[in-house]
Protein backbone atom coordinates (compact mmCIF):
# COMPACT_ATOMS: atom_id res chain seq x y z
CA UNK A 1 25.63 14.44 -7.68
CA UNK A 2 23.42 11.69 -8.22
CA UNK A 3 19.61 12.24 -8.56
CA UNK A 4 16.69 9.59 -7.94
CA UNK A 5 13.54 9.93 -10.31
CA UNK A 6 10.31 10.25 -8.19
CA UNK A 7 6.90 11.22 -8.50
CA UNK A 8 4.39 11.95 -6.62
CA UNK A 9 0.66 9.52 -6.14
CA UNK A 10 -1.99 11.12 -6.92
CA UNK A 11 -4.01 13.11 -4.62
CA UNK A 12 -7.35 11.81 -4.53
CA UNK A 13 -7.01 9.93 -1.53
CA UNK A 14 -5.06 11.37 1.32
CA UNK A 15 -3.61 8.57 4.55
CA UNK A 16 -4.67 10.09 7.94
CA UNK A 17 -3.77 7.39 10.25
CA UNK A 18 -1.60 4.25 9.93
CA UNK A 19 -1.64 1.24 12.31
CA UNK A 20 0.85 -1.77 11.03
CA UNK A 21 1.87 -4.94 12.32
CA UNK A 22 5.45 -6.67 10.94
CA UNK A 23 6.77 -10.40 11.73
CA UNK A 24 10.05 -10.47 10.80
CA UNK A 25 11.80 -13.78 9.38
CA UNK A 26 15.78 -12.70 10.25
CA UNK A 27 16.74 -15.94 8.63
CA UNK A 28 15.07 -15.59 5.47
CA UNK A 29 15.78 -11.85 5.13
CA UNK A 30 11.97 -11.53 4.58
CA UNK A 31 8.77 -10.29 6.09
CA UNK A 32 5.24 -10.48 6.86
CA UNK A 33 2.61 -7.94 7.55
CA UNK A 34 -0.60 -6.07 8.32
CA UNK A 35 -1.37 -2.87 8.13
CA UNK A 36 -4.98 -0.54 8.31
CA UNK A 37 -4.58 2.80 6.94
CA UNK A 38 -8.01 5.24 7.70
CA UNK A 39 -8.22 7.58 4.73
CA UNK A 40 -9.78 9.92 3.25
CA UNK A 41 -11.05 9.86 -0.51
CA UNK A 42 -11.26 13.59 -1.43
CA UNK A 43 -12.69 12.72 -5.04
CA UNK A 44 -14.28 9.88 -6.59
CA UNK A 45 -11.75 7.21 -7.56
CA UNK A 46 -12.00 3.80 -8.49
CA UNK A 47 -7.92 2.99 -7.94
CA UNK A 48 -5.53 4.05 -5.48
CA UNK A 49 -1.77 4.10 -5.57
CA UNK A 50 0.79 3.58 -3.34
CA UNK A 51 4.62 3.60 -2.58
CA UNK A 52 5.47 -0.06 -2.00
CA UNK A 53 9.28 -0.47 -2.66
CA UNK A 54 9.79 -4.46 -2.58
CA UNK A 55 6.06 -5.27 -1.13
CA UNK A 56 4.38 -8.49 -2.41
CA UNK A 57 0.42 -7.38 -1.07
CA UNK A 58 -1.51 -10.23 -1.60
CA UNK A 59 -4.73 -8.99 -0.37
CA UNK A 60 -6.16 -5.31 -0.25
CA UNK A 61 -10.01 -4.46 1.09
CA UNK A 62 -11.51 -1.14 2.14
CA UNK A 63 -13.99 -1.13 5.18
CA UNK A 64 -16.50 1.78 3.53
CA UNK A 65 -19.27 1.67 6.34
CA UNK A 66 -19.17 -1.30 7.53
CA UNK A 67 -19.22 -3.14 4.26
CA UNK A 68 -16.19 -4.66 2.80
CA UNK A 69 -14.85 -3.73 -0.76
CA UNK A 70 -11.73 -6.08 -1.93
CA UNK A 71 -9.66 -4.65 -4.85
CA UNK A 72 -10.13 -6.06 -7.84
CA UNK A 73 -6.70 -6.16 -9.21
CA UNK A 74 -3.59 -5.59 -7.35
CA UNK A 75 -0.57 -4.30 -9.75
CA UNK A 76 2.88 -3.77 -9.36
CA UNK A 77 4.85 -1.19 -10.79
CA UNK A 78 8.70 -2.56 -9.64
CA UNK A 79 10.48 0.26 -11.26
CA UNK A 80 8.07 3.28 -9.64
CA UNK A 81 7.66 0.82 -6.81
CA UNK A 82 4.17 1.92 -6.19
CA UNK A 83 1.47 -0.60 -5.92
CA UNK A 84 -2.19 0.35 -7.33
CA UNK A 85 -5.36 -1.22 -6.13
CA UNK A 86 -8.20 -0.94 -8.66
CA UNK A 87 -11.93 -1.22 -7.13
CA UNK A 88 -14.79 -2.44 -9.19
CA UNK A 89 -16.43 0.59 -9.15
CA UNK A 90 -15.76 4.02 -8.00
CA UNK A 91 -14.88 5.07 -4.37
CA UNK A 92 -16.91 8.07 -3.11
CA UNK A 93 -15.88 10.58 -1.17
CA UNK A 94 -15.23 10.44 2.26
CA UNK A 95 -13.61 8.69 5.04
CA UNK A 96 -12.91 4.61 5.27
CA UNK A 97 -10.38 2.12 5.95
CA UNK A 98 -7.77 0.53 3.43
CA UNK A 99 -6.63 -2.99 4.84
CA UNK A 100 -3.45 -4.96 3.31
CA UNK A 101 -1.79 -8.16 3.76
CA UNK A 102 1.64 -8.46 2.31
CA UNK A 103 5.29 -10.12 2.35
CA UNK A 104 8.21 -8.15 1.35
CA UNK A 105 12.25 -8.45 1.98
CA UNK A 106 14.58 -7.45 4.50
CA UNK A 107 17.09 -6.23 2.12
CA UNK A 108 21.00 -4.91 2.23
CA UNK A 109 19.82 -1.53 0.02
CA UNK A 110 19.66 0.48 3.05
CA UNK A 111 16.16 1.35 1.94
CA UNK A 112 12.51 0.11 3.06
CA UNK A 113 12.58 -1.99 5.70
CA UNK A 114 16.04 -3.51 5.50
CA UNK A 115 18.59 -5.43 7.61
CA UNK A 116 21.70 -4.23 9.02
């Protein structure tokens, strides 16, 4: 049997509550979207990871009360597919928003968001 290599983000910042928005391009195979995570920093960060398996984000902020706070750098890891947003300095803990803005594509993998 065939096994897949994962790992697991790290836990200093936990995802309560996810609200998304996805346009769909069916002739392109590709798509755009929105999303606004709350979460919850549990320890003093200044990056946070995520799974993003074909994502293209192109603009990360967190709403930390009321003020905005864009990531600095935005880096792909294809291979782990995880995305991690670095912040110029570090993220205290408690509860905020995480906003993204991305484009990613409908693929034939039967993984992600694909087409079928």
């Amino acid at each position: 049997m065939a096994t897949v290599a994962t790992s697991l983000l790290p836990n200093e910042v936990r995802p309560l509550k996810y609200r998304i928005t996805l346009s769909p391009n069916l002739t392109a195979f590709t798509f755009a979207g929105e999303e606004t995570v709350d979460i919850e920093v549990r320890q003093a960060t200044s990056r946070i990871v995520l799974n993003a398996a074909e994502l293209d984000i192109h603009e990360a902020y967190l709403l930390q009360a009321g003020q905005r706070v864009p990531a600095q750098t935005i880096d792909t890891d294809a291979e782990a597919e995880t995305v991690t947003l670095t912040f110029g300095a570090p993220l205290l803990a408690g509860s905020m928003q995480l906003f993204l803005r991305f484009n990613g594509i409908l693929n034939d993998k039967l993984s992600g968001l694909y087409r079928s």
